[in-house]
Protein backbone atom coordinates (compact mmCIF):
# COMPACT_ATOMS: atom_id res chain seq x y z
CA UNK A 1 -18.28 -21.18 -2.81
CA UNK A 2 -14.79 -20.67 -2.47
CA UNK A 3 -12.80 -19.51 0.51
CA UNK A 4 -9.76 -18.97 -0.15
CA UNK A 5 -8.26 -17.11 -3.21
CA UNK A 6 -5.30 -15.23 -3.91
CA UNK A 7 -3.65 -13.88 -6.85
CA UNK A 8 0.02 -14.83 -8.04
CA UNK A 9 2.61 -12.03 -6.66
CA UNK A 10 5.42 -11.97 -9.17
CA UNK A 11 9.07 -12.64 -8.37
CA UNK A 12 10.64 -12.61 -5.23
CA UNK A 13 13.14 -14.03 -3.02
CA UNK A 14 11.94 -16.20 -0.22
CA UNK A 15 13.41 -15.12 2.98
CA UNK A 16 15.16 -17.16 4.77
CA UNK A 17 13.93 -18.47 8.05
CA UNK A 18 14.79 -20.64 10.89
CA UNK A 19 12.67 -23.03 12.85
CA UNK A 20 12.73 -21.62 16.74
CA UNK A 21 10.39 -23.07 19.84
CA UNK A 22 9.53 -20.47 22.52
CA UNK A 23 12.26 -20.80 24.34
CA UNK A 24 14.69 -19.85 21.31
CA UNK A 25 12.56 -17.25 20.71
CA UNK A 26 13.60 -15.39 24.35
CA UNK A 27 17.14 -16.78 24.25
CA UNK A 28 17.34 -14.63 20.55
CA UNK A 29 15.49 -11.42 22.06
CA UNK A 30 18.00 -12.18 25.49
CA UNK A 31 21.31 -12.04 23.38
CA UNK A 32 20.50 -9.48 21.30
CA UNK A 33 19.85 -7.15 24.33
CA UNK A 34 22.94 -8.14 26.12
CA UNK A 35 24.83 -7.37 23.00
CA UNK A 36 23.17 -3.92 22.29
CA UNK A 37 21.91 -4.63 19.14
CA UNK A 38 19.08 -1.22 17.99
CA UNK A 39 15.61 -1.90 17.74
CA UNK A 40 15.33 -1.79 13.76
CA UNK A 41 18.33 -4.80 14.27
CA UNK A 42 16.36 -7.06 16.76
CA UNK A 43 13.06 -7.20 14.58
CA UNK A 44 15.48 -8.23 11.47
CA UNK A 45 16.51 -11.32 13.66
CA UNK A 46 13.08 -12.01 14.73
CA UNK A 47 12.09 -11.70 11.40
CA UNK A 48 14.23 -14.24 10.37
CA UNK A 49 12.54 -16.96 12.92
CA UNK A 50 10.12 -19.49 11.49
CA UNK A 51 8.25 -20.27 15.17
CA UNK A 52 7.79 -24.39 15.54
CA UNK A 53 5.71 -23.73 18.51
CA UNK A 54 2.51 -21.00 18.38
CA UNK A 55 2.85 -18.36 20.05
CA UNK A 56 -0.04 -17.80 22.16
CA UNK A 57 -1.39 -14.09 23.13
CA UNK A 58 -0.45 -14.32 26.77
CA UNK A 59 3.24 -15.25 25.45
CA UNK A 60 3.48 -12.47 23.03
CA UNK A 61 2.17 -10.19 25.73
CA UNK A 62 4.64 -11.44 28.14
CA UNK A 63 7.71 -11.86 25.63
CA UNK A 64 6.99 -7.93 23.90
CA UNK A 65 6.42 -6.00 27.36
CA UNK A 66 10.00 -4.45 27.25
CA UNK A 67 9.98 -4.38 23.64
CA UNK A 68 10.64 -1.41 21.50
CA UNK A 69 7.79 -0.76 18.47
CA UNK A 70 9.96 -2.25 15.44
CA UNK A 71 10.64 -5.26 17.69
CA UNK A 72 7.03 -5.74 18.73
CA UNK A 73 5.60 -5.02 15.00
CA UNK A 74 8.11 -8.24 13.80
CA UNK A 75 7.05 -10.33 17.03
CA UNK A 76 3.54 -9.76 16.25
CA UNK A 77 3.93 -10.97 12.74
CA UNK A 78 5.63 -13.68 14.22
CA UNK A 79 2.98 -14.97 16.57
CA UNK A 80 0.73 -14.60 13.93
CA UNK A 81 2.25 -16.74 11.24
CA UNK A 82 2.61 -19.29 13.91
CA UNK A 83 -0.96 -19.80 14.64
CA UNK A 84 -1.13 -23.01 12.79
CA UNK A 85 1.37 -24.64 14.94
CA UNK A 86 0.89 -26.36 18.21
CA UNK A 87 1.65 -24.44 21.43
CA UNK A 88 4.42 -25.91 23.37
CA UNK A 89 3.86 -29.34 25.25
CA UNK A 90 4.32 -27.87 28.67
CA UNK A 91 0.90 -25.61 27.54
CA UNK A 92 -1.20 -28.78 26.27
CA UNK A 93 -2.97 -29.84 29.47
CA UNK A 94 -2.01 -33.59 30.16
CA UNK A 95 -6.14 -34.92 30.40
CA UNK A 96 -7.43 -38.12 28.87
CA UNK A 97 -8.93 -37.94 25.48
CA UNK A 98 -12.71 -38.71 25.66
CA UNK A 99 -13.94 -42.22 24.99
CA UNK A 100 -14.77 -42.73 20.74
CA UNK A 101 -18.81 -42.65 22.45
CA UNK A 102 -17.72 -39.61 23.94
CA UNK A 103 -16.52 -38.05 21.16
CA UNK A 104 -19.02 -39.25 18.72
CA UNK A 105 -21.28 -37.06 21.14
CA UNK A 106 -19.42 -34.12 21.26
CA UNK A 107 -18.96 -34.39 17.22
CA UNK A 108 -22.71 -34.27 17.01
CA UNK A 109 -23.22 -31.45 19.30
CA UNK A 110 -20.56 -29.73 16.82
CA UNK A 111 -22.82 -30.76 13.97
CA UNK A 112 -25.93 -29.00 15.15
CA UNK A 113 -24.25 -26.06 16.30
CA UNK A 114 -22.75 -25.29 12.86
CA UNK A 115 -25.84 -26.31 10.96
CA UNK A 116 -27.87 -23.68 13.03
CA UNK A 117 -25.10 -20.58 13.55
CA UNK A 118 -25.76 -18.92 10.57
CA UNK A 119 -29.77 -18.81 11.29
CA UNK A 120 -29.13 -18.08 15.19
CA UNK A 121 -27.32 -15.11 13.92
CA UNK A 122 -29.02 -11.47 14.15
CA UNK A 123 -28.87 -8.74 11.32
CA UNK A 124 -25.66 -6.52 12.45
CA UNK A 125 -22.69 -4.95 10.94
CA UNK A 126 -19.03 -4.65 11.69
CA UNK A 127 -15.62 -3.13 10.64
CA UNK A 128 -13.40 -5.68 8.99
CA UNK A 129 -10.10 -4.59 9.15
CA UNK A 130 -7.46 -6.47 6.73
CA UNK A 131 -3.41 -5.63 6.96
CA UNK A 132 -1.95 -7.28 4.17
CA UNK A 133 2.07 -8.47 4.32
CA UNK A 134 4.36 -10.45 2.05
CA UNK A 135 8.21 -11.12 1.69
CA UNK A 136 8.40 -9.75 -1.90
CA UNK A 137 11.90 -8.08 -2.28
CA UNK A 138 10.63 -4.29 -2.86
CA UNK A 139 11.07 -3.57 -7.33
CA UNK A 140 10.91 -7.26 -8.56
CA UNK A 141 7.01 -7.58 -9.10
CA UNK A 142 6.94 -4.24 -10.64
CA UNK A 143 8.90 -4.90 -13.08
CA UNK A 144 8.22 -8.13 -14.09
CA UNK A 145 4.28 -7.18 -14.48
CA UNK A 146 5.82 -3.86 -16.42
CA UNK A 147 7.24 -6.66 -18.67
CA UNK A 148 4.15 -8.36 -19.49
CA UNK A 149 2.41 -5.39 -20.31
CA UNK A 150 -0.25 -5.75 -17.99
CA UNK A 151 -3.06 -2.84 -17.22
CA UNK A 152 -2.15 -3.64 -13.91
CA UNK A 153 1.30 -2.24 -13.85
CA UNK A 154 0.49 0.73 -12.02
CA UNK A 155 -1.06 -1.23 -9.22
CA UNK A 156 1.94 -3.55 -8.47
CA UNK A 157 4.42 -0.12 -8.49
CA UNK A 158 2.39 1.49 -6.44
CA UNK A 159 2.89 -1.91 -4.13
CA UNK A 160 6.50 -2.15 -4.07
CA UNK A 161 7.82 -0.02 -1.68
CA UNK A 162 9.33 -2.90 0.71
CA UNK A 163 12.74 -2.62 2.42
CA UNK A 164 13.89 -6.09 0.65
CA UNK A 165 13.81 -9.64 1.24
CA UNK A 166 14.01 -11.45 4.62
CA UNK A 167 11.17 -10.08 6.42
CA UNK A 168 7.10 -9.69 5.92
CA UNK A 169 6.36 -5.71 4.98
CA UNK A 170 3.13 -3.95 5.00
CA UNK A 171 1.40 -3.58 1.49
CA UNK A 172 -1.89 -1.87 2.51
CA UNK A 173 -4.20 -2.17 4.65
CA UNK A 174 -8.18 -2.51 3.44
CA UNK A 175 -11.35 -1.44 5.87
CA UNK A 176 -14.39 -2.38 5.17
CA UNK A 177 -18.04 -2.27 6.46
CA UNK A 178 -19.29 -6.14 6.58
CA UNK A 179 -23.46 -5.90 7.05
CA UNK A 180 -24.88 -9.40 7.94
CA UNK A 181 -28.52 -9.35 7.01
CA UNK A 182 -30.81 -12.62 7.01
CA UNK A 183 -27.40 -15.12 7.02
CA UNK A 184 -25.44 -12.84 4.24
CA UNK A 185 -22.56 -10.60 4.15
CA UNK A 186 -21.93 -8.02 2.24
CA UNK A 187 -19.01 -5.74 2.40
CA UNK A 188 -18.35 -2.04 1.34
CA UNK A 189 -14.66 -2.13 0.57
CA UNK A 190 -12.52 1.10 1.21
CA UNK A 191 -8.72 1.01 1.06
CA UNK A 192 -5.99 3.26 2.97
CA UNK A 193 -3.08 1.78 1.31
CA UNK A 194 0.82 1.99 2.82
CA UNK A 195 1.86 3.98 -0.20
CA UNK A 196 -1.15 6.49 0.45
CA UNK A 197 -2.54 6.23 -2.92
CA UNK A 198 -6.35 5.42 -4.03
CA UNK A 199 -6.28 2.44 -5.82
CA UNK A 200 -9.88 1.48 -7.89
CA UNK A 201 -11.91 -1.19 -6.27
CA UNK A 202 -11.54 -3.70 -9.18
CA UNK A 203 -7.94 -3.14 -9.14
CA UNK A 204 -7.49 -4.14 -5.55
CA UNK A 205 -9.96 -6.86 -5.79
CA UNK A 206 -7.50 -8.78 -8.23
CA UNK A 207 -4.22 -8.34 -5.85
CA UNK A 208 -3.08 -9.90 -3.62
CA UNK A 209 -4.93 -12.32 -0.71
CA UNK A 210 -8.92 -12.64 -0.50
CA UNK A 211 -10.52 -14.81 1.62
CA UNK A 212 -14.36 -15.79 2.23
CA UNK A 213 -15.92 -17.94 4.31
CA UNK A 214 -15.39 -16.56 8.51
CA UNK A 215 -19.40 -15.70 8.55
CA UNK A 216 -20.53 -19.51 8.95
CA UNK A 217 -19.38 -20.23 5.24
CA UNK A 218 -16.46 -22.95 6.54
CA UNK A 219 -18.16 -24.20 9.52
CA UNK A 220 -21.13 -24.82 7.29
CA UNK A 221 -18.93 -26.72 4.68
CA UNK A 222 -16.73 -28.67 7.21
CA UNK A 223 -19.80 -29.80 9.38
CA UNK A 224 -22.21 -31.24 6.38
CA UNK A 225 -23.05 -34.42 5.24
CA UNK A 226 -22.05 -33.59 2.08
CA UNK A 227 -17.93 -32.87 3.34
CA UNK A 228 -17.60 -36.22 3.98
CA UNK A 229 -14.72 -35.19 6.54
CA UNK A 230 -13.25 -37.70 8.52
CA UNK A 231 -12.10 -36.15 12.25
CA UNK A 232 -9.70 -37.76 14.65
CA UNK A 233 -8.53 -36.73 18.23
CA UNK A 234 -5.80 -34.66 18.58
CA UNK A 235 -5.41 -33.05 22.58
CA UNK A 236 -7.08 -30.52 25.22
CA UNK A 237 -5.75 -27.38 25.13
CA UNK A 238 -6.84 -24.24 27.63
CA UNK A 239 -7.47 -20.75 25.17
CA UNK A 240 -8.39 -17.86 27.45
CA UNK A 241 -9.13 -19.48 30.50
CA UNK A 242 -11.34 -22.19 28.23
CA UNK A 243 -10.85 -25.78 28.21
CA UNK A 244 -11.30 -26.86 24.17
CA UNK A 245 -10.92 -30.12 22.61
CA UNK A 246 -9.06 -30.51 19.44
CA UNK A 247 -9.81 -32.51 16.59
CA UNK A 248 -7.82 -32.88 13.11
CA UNK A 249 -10.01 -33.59 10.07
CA UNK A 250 -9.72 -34.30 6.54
CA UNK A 251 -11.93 -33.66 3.78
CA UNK A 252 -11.16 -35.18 0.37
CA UNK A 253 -11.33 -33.88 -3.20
CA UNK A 254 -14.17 -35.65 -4.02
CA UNK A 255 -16.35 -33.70 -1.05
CA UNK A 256 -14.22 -30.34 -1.41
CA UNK A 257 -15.63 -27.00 -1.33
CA UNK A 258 -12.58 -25.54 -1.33
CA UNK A 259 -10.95 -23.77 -4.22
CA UNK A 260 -7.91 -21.97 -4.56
CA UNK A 261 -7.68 -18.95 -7.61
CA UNK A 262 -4.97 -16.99 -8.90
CA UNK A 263 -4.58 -14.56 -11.69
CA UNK A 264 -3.47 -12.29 -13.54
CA UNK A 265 -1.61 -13.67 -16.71
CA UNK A 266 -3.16 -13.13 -19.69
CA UNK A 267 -5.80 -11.25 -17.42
CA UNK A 268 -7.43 -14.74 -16.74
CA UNK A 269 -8.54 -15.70 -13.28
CA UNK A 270 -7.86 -19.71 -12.96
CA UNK A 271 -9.84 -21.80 -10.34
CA UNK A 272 -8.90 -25.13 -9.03
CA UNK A 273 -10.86 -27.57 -5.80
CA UNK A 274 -8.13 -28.66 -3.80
CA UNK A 275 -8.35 -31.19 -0.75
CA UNK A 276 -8.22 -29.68 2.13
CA UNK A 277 -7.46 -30.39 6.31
CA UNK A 278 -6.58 -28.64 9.38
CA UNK A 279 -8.02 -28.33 12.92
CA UNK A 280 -11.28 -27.51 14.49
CA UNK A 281 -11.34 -26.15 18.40
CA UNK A 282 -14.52 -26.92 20.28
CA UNK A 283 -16.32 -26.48 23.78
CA UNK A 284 -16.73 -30.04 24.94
CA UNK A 285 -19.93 -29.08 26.56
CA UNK A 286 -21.98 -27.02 24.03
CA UNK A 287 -20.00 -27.83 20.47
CA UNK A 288 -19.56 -24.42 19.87
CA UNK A 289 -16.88 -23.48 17.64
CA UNK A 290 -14.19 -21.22 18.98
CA UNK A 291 -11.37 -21.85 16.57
CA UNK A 292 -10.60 -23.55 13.22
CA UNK A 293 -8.18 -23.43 10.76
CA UNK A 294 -7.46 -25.51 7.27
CA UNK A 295 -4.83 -26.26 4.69
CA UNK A 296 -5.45 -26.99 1.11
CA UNK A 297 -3.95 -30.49 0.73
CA UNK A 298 -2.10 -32.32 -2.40
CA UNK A 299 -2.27 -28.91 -4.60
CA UNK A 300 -1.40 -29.82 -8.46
CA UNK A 301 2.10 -28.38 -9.26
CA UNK A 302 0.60 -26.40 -12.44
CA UNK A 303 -0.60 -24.31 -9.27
CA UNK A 304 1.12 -21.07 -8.46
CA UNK A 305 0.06 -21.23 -5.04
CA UNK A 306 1.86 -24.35 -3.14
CA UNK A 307 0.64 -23.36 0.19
CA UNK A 308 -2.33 -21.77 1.75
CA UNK A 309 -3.52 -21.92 5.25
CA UNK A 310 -6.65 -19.87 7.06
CA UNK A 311 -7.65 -19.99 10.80
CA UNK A 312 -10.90 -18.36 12.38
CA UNK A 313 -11.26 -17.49 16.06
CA UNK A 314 -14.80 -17.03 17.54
CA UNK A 315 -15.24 -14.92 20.71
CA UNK A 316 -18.26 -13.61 22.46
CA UNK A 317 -19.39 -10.03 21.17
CA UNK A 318 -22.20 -7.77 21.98
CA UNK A 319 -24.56 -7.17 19.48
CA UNK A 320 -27.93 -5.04 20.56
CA UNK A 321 -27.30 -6.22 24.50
CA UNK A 322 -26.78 -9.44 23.84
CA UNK A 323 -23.80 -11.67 23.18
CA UNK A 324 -23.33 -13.84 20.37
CA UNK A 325 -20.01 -15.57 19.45
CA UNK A 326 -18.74 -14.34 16.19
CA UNK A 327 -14.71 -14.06 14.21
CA UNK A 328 -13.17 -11.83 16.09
CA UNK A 329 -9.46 -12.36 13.86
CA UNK A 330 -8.67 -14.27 10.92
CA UNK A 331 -5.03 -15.38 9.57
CA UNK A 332 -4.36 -16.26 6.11
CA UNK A 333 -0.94 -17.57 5.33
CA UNK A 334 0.25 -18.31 1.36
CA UNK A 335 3.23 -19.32 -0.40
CA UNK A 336 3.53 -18.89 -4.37
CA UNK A 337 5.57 -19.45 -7.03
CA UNK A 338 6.26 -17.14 -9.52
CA UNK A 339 6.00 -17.84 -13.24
CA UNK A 340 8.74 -15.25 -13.70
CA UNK A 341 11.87 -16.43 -11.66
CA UNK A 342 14.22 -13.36 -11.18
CA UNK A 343 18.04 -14.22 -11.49
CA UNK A 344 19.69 -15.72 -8.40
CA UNK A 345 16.37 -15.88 -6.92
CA UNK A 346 14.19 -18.76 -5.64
CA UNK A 347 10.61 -17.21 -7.28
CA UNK A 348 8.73 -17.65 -3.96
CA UNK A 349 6.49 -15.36 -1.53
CA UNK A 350 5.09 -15.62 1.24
CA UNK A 351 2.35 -13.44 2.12
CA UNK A 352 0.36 -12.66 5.29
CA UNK A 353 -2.97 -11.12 5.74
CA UNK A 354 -4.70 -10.42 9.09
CA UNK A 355 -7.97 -9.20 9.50
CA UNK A 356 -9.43 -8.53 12.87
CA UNK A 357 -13.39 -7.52 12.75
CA UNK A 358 -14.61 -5.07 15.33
CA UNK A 359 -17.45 -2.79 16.34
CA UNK A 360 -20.31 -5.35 16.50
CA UNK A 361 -23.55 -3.41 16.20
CA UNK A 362 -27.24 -4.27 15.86
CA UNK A 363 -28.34 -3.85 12.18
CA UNK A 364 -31.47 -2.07 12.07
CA UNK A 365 -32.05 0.29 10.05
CA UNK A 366 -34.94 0.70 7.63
CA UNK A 367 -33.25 -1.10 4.60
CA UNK A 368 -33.53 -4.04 2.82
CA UNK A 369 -31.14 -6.33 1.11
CA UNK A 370 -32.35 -6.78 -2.64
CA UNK A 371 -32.13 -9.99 -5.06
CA UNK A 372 -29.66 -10.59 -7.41
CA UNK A 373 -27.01 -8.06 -7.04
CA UNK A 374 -26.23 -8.23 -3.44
CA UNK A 375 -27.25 -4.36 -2.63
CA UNK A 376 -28.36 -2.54 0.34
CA UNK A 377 -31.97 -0.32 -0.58
């Protein structure tokens, strides 16, 4: 089972970006204001920030309260490419770490927990909302695909109508119905896309970012015997009035369930296991997952892809009168290479997607989920 995949985006520029902490970040947005710089001009220089610190959502909400909507569009793409990061020191609570007995116990209550979500789960259904983003300079991918002669040349023009390099832009964005029945998912895919075009399903399903794995598939992975991982302490931190402890792990090739694919050369979609590490946030008393995020690790150079990061939050939703903790947002965050390096040009992109699921409801409706090809009867 794979759970990350993502196809190569052809030729681009990679912005450049510059490594900022929090307090940068509102020293920027400060002299910008006091120099009367427009709206459009502010979210170009936030654009150009690469955050060292994350940006949590009481920050954003405090830093974009006066903001204008171009400004709070780039700081929101901001906060959420910084996810992966630490928050700032002065926001990591200053608590012992538990004893290695201590944590051994709180490592199996994680165990158990994951082992059993997927089954504790009931049969629902919920939108899955996924905005899709990258730095590709608007023309370049378009025509390079136009010069390979690929079927899917229409696809990638219809895709590049950026505003240029040095800031993420909106490609599309893809809804979809996700109905969870007896510890699957299956999703009904339709797309409202930024150029307002209808794009076929198997077209879209080859572009850009896909990712798998929110419903239980990860946790299930990370927390088996068979992932060997090997976790170590890393701090407390407090997420929505929550106290969580924070533990880095890493799971080698050998144990990987974790594969990264690309396409579309030749029309050939390429697989490849990669390592893979990254953090896991967990209620000390219960070992309930509320956060986790991984890295693929050591990727071969051959690899188009040569970075690719997801995180998962959990949060308590109400499903039929009850609440159940389930992903409530998802970040993906890629860099690739391009086979085709345009002139003067580094042949990197970054690209962004983030999905944020939604109207939890009770699934019960007189249907039944056949063998085989995954359908709803």
């Amino acid at each position: 089972m794979g759970f990350f995949s993502g196809s190569v985006l052809l030729a681009a520029v990679l912005a450049s970006v510059h490594p900022a902490t929090i307090q940068q970040l509102k020293e920027t947005l400060a002299a910008a204001h006091a120099a009367g710089r427009s709206d459009a001009r502010i979210a170009e220089e936030v654009s150009s920030l690469d955050m060292s610190e994350r940006i949590t959502e009481e920050q954003f909400a405090e830093i974009s309260r006066s903001e204008k909507p171009a400004t709070v569009e780039a700081l929101r793409l901001l906060a959420d490419a910084s996810s992966f990061q630490d928050p700032p020191p002065s926001d990591i609570p200053n608590e012992p770490a538990p004893t290695l007995a201590g944590l051994q116990v709180l490592l199996t209550k994680a165990f158990a927990y994951a082992r059993g979500y997927v089954r504790s789960l009931p049969d629902f259904r919920c939108t899955r909302r996924t905005a899709r983003f990258d730095d590709d300079p608007a023309g370049r991918a378009a025509a390079s695909v136009a010069a390979l002669g690929d079927a899917d040349t229409t696809m990638w023009r219809l895709q590049a109508s950026g505003k240029g390099p040095g800031r993420f832009t909106e490609r599309d964005v893809v809804t979809s119905e996700v109905t969870f029945v007896q510890g699957r998912d299956v999703q009904e895919n339709r797309r409202e896309s930024a150029s307002h075009a209808e794009v076929p399903a198997e077209l879209y399903y080859l572009q850009g970012l896909r990712t798998s794995g929110e419903f239980g598939g990860m946790m299930n992975s990370l927390f088996s015997e068979n992932s060997a991982a090997q976790f170590h302490w890393r701090h407390w931190e407090r997420i929505g009035g929550d106290k969580l402890a924070v533990l880095t792990f890493e799971v080698d090739l050998a144990h990987s369930n974790f594969f990264i694919d690309w396409c579309c050369l030749n029309k050939a979609v390429r697989r490849e296991r990669v390592a893979y590490q990254g953090q896991v946030f967990l209620d000390p008393n219960s070992g309930v997952v509320r956060r986790v995020w991984w890295k693929a690790a050591d990727i071969p150079a051959a690899i188009p892809t040569r970075s690719s990061e997801t995180l998962v939050e959990y949060g308590p939703v109400a499903i039929g009168g009850k609440s159940w903790v389930c992903p409530v947002k998802s970040i993906t965050l890629t860099e690739t290479r391009s086979p085709l390096q345009p002139k003067g040009g580094s042949g990197q992109i970054r690209s962004l997607n983030e999905v944020v699921f939604s109207n939890y409801r009770k699934f019960d409706v007189k249907s039944r989920l056949l063998p085989g090809d995954g359908s709803l009867r």
